[in-house]
Protein backbone atom coordinates (compact mmCIF):
# COMPACT_ATOMS: atom_id res chain seq x y z
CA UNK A 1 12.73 -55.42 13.05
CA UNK A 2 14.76 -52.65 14.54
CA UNK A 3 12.95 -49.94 16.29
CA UNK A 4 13.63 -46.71 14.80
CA UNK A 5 16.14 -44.67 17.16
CA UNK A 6 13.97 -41.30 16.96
CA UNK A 7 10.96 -43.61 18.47
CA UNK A 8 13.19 -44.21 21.93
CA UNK A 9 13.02 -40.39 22.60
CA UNK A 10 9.72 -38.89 23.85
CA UNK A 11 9.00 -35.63 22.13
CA UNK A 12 9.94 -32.11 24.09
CA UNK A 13 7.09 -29.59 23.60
CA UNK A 14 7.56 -25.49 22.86
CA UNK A 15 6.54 -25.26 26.49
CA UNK A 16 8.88 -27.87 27.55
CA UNK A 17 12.19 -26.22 25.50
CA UNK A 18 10.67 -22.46 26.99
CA UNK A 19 10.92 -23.55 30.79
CA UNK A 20 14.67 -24.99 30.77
CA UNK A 21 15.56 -21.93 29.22
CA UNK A 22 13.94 -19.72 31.73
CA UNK A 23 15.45 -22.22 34.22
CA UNK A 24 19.01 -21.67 32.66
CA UNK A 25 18.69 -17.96 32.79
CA UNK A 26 18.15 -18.10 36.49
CA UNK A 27 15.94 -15.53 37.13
CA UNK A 28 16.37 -12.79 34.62
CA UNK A 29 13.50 -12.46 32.38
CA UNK A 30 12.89 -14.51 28.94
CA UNK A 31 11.01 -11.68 26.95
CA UNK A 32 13.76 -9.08 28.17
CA UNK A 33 17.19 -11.45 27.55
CA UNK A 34 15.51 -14.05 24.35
CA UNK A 35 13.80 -11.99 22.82
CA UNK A 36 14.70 -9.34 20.15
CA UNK A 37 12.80 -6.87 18.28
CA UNK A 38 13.33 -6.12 14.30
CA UNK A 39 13.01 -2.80 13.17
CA UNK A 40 9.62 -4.15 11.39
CA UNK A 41 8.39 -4.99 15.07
CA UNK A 42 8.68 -8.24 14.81
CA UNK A 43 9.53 -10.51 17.49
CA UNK A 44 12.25 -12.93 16.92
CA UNK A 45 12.16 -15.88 19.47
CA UNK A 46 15.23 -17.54 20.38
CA UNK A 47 13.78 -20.91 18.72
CA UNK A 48 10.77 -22.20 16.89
CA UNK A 49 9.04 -25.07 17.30
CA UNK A 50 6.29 -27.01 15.10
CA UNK A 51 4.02 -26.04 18.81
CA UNK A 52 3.88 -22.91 16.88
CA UNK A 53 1.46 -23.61 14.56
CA UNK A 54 3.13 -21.73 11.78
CA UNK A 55 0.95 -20.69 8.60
CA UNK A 56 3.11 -22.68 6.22
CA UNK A 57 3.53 -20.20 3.13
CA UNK A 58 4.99 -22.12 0.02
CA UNK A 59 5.80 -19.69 -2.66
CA UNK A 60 4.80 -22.31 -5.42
CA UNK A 61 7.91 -22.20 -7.46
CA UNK A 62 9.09 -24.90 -9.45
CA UNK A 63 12.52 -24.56 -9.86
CA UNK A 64 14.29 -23.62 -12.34
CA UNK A 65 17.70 -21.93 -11.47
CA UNK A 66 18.52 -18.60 -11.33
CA UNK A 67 19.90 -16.77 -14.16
CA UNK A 68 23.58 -15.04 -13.65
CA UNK A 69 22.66 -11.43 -14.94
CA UNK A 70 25.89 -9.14 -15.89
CA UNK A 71 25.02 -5.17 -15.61
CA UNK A 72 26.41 -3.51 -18.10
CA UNK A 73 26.21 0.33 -18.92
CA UNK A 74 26.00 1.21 -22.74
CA UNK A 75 28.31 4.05 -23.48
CA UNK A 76 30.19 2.72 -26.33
CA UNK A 77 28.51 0.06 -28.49
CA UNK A 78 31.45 -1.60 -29.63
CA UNK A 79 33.06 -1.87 -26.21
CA UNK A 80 29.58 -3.18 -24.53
CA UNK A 81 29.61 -5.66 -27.46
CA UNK A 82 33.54 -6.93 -26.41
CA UNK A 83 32.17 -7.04 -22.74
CA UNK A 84 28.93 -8.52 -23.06
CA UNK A 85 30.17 -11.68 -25.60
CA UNK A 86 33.20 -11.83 -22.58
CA UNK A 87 30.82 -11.89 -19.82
CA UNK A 88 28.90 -14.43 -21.47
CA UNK A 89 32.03 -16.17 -22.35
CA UNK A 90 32.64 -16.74 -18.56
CA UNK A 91 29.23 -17.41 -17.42
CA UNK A 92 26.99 -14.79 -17.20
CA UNK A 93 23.12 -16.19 -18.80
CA UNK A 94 21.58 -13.23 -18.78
CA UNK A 95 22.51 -9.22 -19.63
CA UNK A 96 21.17 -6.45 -18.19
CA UNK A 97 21.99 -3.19 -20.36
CA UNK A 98 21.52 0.11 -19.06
CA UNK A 99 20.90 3.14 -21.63
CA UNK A 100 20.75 6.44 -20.93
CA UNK A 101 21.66 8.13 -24.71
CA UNK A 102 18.90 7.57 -27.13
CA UNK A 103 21.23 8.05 -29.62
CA UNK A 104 22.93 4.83 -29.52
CA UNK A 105 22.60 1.94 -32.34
CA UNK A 106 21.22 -0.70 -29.85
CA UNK A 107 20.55 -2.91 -33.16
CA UNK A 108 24.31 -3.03 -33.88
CA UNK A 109 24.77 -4.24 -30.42
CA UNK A 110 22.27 -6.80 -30.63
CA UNK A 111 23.02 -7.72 -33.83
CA UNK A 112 26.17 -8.88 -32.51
CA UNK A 113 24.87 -11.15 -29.53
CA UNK A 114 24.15 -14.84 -29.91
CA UNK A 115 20.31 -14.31 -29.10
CA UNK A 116 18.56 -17.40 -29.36
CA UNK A 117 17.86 -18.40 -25.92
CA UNK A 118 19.11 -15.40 -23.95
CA UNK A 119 17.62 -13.21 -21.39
CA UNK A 120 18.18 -9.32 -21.70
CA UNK A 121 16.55 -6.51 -19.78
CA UNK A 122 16.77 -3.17 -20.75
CA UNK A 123 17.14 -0.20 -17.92
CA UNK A 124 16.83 3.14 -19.98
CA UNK A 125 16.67 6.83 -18.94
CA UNK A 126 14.01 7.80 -21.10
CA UNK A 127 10.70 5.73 -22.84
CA UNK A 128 11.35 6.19 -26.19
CA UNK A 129 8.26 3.37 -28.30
CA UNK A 130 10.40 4.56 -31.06
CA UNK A 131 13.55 2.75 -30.05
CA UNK A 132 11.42 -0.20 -28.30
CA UNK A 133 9.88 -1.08 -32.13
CA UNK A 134 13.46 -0.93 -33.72
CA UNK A 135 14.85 -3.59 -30.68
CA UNK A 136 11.73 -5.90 -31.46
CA UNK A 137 12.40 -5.48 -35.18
CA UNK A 138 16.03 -6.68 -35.02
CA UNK A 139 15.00 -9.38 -32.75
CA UNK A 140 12.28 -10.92 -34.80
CA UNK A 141 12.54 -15.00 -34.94
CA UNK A 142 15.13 -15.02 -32.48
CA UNK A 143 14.22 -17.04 -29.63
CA UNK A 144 15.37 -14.47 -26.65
CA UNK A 145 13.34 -12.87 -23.91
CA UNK A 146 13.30 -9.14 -23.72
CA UNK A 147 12.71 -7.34 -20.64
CA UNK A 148 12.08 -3.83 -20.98
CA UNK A 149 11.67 -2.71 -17.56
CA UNK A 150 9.69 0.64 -18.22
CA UNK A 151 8.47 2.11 -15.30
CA UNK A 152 6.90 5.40 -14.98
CA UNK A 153 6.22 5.29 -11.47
CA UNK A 154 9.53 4.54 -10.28
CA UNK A 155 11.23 6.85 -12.55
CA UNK A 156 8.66 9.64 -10.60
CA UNK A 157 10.21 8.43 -7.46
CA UNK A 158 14.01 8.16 -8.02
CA UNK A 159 14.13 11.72 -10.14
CA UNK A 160 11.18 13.95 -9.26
CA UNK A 161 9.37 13.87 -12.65
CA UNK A 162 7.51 12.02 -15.25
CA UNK A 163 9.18 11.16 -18.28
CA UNK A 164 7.38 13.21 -19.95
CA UNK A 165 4.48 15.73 -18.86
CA UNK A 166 1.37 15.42 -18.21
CA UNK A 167 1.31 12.11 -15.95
CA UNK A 168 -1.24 10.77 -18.12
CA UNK A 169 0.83 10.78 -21.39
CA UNK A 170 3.34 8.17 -19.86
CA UNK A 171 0.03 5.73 -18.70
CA UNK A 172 -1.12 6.54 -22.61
CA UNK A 173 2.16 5.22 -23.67
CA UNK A 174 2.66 2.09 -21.62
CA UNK A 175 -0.64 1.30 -23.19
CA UNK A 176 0.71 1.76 -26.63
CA UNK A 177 3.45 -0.01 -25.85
CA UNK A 178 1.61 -3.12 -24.22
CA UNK A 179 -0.27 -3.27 -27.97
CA UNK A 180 2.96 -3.38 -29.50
CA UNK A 181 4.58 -6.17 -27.78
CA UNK A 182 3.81 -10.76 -28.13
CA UNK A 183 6.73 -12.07 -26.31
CA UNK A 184 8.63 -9.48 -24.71
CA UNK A 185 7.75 -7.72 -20.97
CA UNK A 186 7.62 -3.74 -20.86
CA UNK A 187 6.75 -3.92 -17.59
CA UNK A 188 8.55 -3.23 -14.22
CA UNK A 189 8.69 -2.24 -10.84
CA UNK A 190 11.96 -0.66 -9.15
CA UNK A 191 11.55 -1.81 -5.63
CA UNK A 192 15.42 -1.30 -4.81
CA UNK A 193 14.82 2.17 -4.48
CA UNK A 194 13.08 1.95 -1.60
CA UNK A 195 15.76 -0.51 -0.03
CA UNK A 196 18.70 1.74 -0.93
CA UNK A 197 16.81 4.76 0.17
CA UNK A 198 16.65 3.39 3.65
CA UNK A 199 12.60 1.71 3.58
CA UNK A 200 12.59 -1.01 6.36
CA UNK A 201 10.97 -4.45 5.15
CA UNK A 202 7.57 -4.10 5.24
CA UNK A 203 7.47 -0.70 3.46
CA UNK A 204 9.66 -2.22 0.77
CA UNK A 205 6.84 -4.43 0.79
CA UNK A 206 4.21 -2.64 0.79
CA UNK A 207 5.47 0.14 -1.34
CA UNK A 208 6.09 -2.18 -4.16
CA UNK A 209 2.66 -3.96 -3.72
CA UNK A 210 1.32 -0.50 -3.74
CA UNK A 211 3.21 0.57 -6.67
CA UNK A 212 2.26 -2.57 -9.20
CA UNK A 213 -1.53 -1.51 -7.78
CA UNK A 214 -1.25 1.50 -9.67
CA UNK A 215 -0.50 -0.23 -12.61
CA UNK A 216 -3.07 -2.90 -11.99
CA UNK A 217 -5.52 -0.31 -11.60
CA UNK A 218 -4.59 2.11 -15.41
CA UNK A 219 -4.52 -1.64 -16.74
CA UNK A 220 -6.32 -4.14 -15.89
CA UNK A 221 -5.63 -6.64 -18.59
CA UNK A 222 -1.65 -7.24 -18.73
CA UNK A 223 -0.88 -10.43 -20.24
CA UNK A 224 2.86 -10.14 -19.77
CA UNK A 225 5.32 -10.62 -16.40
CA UNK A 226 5.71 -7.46 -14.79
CA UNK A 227 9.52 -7.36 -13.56
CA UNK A 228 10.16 -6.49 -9.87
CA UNK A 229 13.99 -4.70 -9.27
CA UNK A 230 14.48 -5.81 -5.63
CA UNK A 231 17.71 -5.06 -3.63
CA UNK A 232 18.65 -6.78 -0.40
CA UNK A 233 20.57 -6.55 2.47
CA UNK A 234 22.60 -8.75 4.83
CA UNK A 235 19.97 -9.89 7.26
CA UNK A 236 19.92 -13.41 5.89
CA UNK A 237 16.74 -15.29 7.15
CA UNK A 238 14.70 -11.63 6.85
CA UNK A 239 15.63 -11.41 3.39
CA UNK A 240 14.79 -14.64 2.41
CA UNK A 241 11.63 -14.33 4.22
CA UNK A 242 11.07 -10.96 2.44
CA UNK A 243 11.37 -12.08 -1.25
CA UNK A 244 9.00 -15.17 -0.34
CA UNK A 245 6.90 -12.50 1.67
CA UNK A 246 6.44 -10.07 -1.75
CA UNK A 247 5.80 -13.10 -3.91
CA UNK A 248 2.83 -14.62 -2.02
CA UNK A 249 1.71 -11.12 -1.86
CA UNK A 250 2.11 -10.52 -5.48
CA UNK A 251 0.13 -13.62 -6.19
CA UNK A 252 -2.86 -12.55 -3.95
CA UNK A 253 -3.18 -9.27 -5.73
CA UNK A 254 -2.85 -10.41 -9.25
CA UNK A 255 -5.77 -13.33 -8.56
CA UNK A 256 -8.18 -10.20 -8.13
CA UNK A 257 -7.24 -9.14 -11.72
CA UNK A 258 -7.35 -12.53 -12.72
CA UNK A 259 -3.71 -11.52 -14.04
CA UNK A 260 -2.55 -15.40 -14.83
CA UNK A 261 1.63 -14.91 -14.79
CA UNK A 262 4.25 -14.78 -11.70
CA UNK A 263 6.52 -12.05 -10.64
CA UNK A 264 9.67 -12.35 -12.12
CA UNK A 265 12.01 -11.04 -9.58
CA UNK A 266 15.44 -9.30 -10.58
CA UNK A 267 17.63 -8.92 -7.21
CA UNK A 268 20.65 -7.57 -6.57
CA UNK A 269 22.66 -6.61 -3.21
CA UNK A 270 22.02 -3.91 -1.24
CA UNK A 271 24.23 -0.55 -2.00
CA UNK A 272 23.30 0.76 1.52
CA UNK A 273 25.55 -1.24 3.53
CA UNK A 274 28.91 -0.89 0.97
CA UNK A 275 31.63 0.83 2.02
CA UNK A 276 34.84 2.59 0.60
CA UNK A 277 37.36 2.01 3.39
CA UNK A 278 37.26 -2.68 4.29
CA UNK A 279 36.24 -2.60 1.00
CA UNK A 280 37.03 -6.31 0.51
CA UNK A 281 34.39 -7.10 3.18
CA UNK A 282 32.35 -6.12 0.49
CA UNK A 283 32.59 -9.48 -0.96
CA UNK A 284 31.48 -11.08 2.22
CA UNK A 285 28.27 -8.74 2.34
CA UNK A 286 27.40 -9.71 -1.82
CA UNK A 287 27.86 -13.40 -1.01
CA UNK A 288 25.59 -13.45 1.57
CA UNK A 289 23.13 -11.15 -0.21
CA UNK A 290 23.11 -13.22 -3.27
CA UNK A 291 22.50 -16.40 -0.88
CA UNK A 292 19.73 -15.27 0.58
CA UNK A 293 18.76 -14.02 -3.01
CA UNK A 294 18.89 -17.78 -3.86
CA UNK A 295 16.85 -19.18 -1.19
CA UNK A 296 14.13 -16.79 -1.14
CA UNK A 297 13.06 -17.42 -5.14
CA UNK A 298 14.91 -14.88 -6.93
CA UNK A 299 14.87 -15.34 -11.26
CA UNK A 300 17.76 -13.46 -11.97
CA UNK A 301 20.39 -12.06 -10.02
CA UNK A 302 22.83 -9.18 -10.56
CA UNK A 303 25.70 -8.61 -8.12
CA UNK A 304 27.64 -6.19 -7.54
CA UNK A 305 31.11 -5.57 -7.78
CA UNK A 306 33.22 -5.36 -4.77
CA UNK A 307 34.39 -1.73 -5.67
CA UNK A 308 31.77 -0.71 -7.10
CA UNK A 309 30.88 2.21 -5.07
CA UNK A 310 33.93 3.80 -6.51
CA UNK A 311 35.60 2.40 -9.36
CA UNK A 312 34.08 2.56 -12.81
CA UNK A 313 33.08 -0.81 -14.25
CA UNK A 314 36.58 -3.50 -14.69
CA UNK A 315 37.21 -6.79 -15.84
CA UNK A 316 38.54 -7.87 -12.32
CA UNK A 317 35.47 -6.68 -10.17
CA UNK A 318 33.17 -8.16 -13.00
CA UNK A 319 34.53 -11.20 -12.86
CA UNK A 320 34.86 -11.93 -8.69
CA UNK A 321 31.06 -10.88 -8.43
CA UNK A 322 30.14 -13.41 -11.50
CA UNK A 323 32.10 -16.08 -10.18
CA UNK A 324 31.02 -15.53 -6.51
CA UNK A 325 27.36 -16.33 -8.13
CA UNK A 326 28.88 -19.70 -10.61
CA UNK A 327 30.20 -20.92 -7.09
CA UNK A 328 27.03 -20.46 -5.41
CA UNK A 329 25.46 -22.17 -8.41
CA UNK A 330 27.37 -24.38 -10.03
CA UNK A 331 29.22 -26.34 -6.68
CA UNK A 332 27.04 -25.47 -3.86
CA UNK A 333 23.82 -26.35 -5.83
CA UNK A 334 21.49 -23.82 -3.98
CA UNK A 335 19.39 -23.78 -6.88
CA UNK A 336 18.16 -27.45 -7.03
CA UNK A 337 15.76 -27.64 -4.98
CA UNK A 338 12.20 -26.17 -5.11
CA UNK A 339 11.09 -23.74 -2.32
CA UNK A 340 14.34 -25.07 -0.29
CA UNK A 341 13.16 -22.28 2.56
CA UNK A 342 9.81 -24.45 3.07
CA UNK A 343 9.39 -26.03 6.73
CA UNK A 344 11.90 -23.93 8.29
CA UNK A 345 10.10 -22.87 11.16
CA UNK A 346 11.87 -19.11 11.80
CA UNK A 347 11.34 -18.20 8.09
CA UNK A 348 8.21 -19.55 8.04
CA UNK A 349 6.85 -16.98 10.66
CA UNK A 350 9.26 -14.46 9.28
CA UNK A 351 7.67 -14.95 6.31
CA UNK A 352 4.01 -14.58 7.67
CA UNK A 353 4.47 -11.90 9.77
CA UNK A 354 6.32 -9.84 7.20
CA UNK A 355 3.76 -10.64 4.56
CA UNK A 356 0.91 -9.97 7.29
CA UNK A 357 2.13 -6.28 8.21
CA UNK A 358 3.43 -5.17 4.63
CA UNK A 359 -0.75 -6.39 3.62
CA UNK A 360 -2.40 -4.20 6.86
CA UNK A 361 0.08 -0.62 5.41
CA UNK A 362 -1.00 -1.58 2.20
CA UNK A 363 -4.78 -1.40 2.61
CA UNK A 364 -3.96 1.50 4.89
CA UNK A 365 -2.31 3.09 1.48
CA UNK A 366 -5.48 2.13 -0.36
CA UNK A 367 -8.04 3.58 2.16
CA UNK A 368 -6.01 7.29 1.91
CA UNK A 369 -5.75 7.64 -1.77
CA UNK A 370 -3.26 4.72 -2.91
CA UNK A 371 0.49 4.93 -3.57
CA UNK A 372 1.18 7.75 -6.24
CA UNK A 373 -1.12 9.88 -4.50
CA UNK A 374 0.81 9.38 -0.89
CA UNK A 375 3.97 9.57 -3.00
CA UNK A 376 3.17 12.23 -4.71
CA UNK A 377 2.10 14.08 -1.48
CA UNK A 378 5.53 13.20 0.10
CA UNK A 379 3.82 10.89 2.68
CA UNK A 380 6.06 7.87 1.18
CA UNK A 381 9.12 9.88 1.52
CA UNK A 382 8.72 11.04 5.08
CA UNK A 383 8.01 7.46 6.04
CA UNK A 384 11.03 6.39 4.57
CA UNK A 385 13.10 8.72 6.07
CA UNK A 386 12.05 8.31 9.02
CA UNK A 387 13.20 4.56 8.81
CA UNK A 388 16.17 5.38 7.50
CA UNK A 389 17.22 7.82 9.92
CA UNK A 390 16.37 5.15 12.65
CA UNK A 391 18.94 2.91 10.83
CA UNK A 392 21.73 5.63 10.86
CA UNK A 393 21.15 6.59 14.35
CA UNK A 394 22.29 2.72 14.98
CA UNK A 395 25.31 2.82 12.61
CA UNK A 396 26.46 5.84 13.82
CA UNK A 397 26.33 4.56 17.71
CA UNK A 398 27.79 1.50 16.61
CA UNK A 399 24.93 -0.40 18.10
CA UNK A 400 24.92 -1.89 14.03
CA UNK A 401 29.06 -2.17 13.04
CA UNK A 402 29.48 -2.39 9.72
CA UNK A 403 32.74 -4.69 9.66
CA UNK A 404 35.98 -3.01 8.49
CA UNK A 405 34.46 0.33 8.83
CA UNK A 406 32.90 1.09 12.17
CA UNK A 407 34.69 -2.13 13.45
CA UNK A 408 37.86 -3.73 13.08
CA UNK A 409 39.03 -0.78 10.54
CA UNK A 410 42.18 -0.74 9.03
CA UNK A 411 44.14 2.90 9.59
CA UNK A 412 46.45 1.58 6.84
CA UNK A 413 43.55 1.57 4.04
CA UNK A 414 43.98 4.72 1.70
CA UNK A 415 41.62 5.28 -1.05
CA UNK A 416 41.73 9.25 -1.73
CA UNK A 417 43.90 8.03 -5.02
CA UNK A 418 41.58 5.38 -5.74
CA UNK A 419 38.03 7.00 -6.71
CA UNK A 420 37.08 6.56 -10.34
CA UNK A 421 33.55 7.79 -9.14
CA UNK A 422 31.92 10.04 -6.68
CA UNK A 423 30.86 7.58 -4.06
CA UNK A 424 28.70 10.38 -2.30
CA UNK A 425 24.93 11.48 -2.09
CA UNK A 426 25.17 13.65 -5.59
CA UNK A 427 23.20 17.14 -5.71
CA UNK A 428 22.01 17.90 -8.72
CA UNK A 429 19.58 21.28 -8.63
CA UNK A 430 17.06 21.12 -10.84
CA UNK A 431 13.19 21.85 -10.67
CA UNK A 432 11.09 18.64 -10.05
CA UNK A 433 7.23 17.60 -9.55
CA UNK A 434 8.01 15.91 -5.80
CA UNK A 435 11.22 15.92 -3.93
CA UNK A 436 12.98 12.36 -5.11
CA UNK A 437 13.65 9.54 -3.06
CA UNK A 438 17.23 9.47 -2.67
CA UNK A 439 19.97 6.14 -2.18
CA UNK A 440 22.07 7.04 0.63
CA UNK A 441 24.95 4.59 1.98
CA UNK A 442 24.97 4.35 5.82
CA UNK A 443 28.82 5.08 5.92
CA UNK A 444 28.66 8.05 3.62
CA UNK A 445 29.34 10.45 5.49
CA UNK A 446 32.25 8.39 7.75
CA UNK A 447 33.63 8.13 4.50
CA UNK A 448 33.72 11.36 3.61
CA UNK A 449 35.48 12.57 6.67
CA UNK A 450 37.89 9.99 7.26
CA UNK A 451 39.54 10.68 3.42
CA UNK A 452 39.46 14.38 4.20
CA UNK A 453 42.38 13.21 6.80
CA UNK A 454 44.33 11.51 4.46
């Protein structure tokens, strides 16, 4: 019998593999030249090694796929209706609609959707029970899953006030709601605020575990999946290791609620690192985004458009950012295989140590009052801005390039004809319980100079 050709090769220890390379580097120091430091402070070694002794954090996820969500803003019913049954047409398996007029005959839309079987979540403006009922009405005996995505706290965070005053009346409502409700999910958590408002990793972390504790604690029974909105970014392994990172989190909070389901995770990429100007790098940034998206667990994932910063919602952008997700899915087959991140050694300890530090600032939250209070004190906000202004401070020094923009730029790109939109940080005055949280893109403000040249 042959001898197996690994079995000729002694095995080379961490300690082995650490003194060549401090033998290659002749002299200079490993900590100063190998090693580099996150903006979570964490240490990222130039390998990993099963030496290590790596807590091995499996996320527990059978899997199922990912669903190929299509955003779509409901202005006019009949032309959401023509998109939707299109975007479905060409692949989408799942809708997200966002409403903002409680006006609007959201039957008649659904009334017009082939239901049975199909996963919608709802984004709305206000929390209306009212409109809520008349959805589950029209959907009775269909077999569809309806996520409603209400969430008080959030909406506190992105616009400054409740939905309706006082607090209490919204936590009164939810409850309402929850009584209403057998299949569908009301409930949700908008962690891509904190992303797009410039939160580093572990505060995304443990601002969202903070935020569902708030909602843990007003009710402790909820039988339903609570929806997390989760936005990330381009650093690949981190952002795997951060959507494994929130869901082994999320799983150790809900056991001390005895709350039975799993988070279902909605993700889509990162506004913060778009730009106006190498706009078709864009595309690179989504399809990495939505990779890492795929590796680290997500359910459902909603990309964005290459243009979206500042062209209104077309066919063309709608259909590159669905069919950048059908490649992903349907011929590189990143979805087939359960946990696929597990035994990687780097994401592994990325994954510990993110999950480790985002659990230490949340029991720090707990011990000075909890989330809404801090947030409502403006103790989240300064923290954020803080990281954020860290980030910045590297774009603008170029010591972080965004490609196309700070680096390798085209002169020849001109796009002072092209906005549909106002791509910029909008002001709109208006008196408010806390100062918002607000998205901010890091090339904002390069943008705005470089088209007043033009």
């Amino acid at each position: 019998m042959a001898t197996p050709l690994f079995d000729q090769f002694d095995a080379v220890s961490s300690k082995l593999w650490k003194q060549q390379i401090q033998f290659e580097l002749d002299g200079a120091s490993y900590n100063d030249s190998m090693i580099w430091n996150s903006p979570e402070d964490i240490k990222v070694k130039p390998f990993y090694h099963s030496d290590d002794q790596v807590k091995k954090y499996s996320c527990n996820r059978q899997s199922n796929g990912f669903l190929i969500c299509q955003n779509i803003f409901v202005f006019d019913i009949d032309k959401s209706i023509e998109r939707a049954l299109d975007s479905l047409a060409r692949g989408a398996e799942s809708l997200r609609f966002t409403v903002q007029n409680e006006a609007l005959n959201l039957a008649q839309l659904l009334q017009s959707l082939p239901l049975d079987g199909l996963t919608i979540y709802f984004n709305f403006s206000f929390f209306s029970i009212e409109i809520i009922r008349n959805i589950e009405d029209c959907v009775r005996n269909k077999n569809a899953s309806l996520y409603y995505c209400i969430d008080p706290i959030g909406h506190l965070a992105k616009e400054g006030n409740w939905f309706s005053t006082p607090d209490k009346t919204n936590f009164d409502s939810l409850e309402k709601l929850s009584g209403l409700l057998t299949n569908s999910s009301f409930l949700s958590v908008n962690m891509s605020l904190y992303q797009n408002a410039g939160a580093n990793m572990v505060q995304q972390l443990a601002y969202g575990l903070g935020h569902v504790n708030e909602y843990f604690n007003r009710f402790p029974v909820i039988e339903s999946k609570i929806v997390f909105e989760i936005a990330v970014g381009s650093n690949y392994f981190f952002e795997i290791a951060k959507l494994r990172a929130f869901r082994i989190l999320f799983q150790t909070l809900a056991k001390e609620y005895d709350h039975k389901q799993d988070c279902h995770l909605v993700v889509t990429p990162s506004k913060r690192n778009k730009t106006i100007y190498g706009y078709n790098v864009n595309m690179l940034r989504t399809t990495i985004e939505c990779m890492s998206a795929i590796l680290g667990g997500a359910d459902s994932i909603a990309n964005l458009s290459y243009d979206s910063v500042y062209h209104k919602d077309n066919e063309f952008g709608d259909r590159i950012a669905r069919n950048q997700l059908l490649i992903l899915k349907e011929e590189s087959f990143l979805d087939k295989v359960n946990n696929p991140a597990d035994g990687s050694y780097y994401i592994e300890s990325l994954t510990q140590q993110l999950a480790d530090k985002a659990l230490v600032l949340f029991k720090e939250m707990e011990t000075k009052g909890g989330f809404l209070k801090l947030l409502n004190e403006g103790v989240i906000k300064n923290k954020i801005q803080i990281s954020a202004d860290k980030e910045q401070q590297l774009f603008d020094t170029k010591v972080e390039p965004l490609i196309g923009t700070t680096k390798h730029a085209s002169r020849e790109d001109l796009m002072k004809n092209e906005l549909e939109l106002f791509p910029f940080v909008k002001i709109n005055p208006r008196k408010t319980l806390i100062t918002p949280l607000i998205e901010k893109r890091l090339s904002d403000q390069l943008d705005q100079d470089r088209l007043a040249t033009e």
